[in-house]
C-alpha atoms as a PDB file:
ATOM      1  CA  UNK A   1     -11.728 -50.756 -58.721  1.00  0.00           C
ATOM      2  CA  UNK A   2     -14.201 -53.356 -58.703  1.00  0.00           C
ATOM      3  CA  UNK A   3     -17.145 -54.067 -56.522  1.00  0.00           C
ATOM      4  CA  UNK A   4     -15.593 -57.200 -54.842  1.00  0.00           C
ATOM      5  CA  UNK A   5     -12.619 -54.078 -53.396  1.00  0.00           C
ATOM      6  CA  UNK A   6     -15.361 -51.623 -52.793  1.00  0.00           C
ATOM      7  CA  UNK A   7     -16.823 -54.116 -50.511  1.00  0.00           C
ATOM      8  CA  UNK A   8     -13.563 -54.993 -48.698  1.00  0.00           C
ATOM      9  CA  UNK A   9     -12.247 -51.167 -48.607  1.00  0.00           C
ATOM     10  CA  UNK A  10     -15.844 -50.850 -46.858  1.00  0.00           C
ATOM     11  CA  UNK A  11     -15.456 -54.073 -44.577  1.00  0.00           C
ATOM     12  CA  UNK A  12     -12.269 -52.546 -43.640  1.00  0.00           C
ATOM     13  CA  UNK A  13     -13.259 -49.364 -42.936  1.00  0.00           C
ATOM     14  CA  UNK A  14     -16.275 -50.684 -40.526  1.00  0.00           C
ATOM     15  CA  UNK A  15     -14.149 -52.769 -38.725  1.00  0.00           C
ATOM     16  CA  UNK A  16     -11.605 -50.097 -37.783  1.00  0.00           C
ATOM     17  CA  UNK A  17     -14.697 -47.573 -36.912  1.00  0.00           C
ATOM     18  CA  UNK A  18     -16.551 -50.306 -35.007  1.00  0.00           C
ATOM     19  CA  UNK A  19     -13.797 -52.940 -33.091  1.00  0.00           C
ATOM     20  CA  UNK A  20     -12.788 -52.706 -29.937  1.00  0.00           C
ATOM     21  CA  UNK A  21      -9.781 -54.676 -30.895  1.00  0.00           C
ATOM     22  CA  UNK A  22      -8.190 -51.372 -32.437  1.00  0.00           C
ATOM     23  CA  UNK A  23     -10.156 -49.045 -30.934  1.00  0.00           C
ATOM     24  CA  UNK A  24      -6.012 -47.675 -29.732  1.00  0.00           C
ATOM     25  CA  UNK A  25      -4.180 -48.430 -32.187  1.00  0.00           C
ATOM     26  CA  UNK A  26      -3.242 -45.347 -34.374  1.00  0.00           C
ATOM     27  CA  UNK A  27      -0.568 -44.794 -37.407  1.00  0.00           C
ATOM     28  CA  UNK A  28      -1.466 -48.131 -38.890  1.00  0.00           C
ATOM     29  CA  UNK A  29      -2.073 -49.039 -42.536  1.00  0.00           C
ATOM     30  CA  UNK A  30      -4.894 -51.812 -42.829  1.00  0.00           C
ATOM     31  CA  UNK A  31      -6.214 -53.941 -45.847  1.00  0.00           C
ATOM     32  CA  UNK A  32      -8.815 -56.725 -45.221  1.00  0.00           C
ATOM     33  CA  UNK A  33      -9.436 -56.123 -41.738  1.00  0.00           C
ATOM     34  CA  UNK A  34      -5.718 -56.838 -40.835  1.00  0.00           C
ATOM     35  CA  UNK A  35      -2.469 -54.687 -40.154  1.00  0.00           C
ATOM     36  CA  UNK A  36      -0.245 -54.291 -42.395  1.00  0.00           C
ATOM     37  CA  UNK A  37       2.940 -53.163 -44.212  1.00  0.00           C
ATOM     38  CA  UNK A  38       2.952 -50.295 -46.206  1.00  0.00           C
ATOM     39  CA  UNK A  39       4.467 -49.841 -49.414  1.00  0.00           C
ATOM     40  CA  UNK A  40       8.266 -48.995 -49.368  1.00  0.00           C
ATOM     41  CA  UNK A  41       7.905 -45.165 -49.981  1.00  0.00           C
ATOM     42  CA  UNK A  42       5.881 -44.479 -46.961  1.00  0.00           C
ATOM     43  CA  UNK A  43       8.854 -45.475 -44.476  1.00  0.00           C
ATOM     44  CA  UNK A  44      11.096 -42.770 -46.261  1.00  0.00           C
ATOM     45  CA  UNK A  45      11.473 -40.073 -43.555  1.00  0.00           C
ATOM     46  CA  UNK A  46      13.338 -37.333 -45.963  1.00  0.00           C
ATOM     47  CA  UNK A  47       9.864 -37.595 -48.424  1.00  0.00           C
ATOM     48  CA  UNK A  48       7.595 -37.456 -45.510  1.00  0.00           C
ATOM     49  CA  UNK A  49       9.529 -34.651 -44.020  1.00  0.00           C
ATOM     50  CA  UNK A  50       9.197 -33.010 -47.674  1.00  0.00           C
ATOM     51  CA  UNK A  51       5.232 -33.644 -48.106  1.00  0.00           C
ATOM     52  CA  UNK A  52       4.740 -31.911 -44.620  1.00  0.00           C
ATOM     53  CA  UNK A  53       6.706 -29.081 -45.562  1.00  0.00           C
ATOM     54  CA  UNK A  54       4.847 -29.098 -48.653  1.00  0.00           C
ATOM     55  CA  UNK A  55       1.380 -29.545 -46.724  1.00  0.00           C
ATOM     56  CA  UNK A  56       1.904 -26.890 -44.322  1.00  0.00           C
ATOM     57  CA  UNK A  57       3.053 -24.064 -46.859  1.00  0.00           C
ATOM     58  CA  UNK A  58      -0.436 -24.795 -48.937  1.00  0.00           C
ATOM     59  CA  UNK A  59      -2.473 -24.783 -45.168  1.00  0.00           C
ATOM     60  CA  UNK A  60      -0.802 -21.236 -45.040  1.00  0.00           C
ATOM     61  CA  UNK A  61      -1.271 -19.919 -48.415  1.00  0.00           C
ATOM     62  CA  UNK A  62      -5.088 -21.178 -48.133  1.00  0.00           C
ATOM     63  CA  UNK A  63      -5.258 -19.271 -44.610  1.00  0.00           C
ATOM     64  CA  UNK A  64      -3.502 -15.831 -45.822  1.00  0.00           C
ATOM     65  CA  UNK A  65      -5.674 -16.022 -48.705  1.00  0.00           C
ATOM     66  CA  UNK A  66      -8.921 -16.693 -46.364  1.00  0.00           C
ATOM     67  CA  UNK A  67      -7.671 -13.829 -43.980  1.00  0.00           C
ATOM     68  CA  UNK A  68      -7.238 -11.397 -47.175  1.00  0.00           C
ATOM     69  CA  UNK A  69     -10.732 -12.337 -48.826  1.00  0.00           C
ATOM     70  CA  UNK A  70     -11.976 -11.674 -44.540  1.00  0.00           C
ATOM     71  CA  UNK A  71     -10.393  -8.666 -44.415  1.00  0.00           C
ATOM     72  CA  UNK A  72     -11.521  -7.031 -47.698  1.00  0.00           C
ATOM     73  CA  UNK A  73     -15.013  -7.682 -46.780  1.00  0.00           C
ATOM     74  CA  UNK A  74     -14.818  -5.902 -43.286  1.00  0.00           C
ATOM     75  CA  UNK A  75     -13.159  -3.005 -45.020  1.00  0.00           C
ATOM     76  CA  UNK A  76     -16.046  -2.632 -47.004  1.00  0.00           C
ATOM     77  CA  UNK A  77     -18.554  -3.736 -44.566  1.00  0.00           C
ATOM     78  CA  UNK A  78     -17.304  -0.761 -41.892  1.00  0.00           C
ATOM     79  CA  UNK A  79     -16.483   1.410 -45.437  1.00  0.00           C
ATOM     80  CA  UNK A  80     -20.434   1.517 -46.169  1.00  0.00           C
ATOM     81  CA  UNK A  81     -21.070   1.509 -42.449  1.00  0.00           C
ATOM     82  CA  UNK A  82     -19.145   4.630 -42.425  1.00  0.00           C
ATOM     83  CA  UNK A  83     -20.924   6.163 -45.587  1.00  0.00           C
ATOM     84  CA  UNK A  84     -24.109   5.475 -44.096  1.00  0.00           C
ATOM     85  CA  UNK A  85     -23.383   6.664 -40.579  1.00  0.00           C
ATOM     86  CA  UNK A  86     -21.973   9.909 -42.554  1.00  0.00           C
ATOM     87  CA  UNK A  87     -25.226  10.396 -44.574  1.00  0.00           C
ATOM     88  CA  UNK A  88     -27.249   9.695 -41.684  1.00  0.00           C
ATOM     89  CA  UNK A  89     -25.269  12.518 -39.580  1.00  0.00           C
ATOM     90  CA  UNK A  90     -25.390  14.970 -42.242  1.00  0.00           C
ATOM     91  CA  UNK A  91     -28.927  14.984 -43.039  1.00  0.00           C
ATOM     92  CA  UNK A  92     -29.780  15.405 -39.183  1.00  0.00           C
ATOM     93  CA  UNK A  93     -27.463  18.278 -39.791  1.00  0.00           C
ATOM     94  CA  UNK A  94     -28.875  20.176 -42.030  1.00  0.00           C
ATOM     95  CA  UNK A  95     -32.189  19.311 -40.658  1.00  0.00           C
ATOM     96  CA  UNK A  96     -31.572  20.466 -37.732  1.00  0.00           C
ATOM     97  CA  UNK A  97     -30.081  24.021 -38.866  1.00  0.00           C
ATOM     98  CA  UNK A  98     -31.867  24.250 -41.656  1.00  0.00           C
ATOM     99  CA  UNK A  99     -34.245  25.793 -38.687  1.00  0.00           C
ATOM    100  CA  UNK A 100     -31.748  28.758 -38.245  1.00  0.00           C
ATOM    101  CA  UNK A 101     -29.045  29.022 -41.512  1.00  0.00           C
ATOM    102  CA  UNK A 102     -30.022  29.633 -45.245  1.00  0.00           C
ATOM    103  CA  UNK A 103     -29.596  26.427 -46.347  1.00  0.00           C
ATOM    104  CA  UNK A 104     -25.703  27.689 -47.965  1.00  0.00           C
ATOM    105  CA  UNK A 105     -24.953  28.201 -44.794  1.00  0.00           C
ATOM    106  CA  UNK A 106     -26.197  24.931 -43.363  1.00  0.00           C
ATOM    107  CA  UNK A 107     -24.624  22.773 -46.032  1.00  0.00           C
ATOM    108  CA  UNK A 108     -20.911  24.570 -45.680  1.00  0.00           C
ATOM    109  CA  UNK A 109     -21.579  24.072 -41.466  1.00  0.00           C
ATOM    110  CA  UNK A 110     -22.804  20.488 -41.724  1.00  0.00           C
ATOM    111  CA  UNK A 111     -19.951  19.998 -44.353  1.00  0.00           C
ATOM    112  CA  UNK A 112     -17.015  21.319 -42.028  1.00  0.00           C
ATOM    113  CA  UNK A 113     -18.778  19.172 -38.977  1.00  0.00           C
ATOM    114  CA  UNK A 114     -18.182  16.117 -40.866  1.00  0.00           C
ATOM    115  CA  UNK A 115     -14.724  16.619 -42.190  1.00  0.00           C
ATOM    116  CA  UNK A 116     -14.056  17.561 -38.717  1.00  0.00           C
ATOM    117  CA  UNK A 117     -15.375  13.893 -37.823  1.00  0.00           C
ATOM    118  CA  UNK A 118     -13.197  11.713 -40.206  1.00  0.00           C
END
């Protein structure tokens, strides 16, 4: 492309972001300021019905594989949440009846409290 179409793909583009004379019209194919005809292809309803088909299964591919890569990362998020919460709740434990058990004791209680928890 060459700077002379640059400039006229810009003009073009200014004009339809800027003129009140299309400020409704929508659907349209411009070149040089003006309306008009698209090529051939782009009239063919069985192709555009295939593109959209084709469109919308990669939207959902790219969203399953957004919800999966989501997903993972809150499992491990609430995973270590967990582990800390759990480490957290067993030292209290055993710091708390390391006061009154041998500290066997205290390890096998604090032990069966948490398996009692998960």
């Amino acid at each position: 492309m060459d700077e002379d179409s640059f400039i006229r793909v810009a003009e073009t583009q200014l004009y339809l972001a800027t003129s009140p004379d299309v400020a409704n019209i929508t659907g349209k194919y411009f070149d040089n300021c003006k309306e008009v005809k698209s090529d051939g292809p782009s009239y063919d309803k069985e192709t555009a019905k295939k593109l959209w088909e084709v469109k919308h299964l990669r939207a959902s591919q790219q969203q399953h594989a957004t919800i999966k890569k989501r997903s993972i990362t809150i499992f491990w998020v609430l995973a270590g949440l967990r582990v800390g919460f759990m480490l957290t709740l067993f030292s209290m434990l055993t710091n708390h009846y390391n006061e009154t058990f041998h500290s066997g004791q205290n390890i096998l209680a604090a032990t069966i409290l948490l398996a009692a928890m998960t």
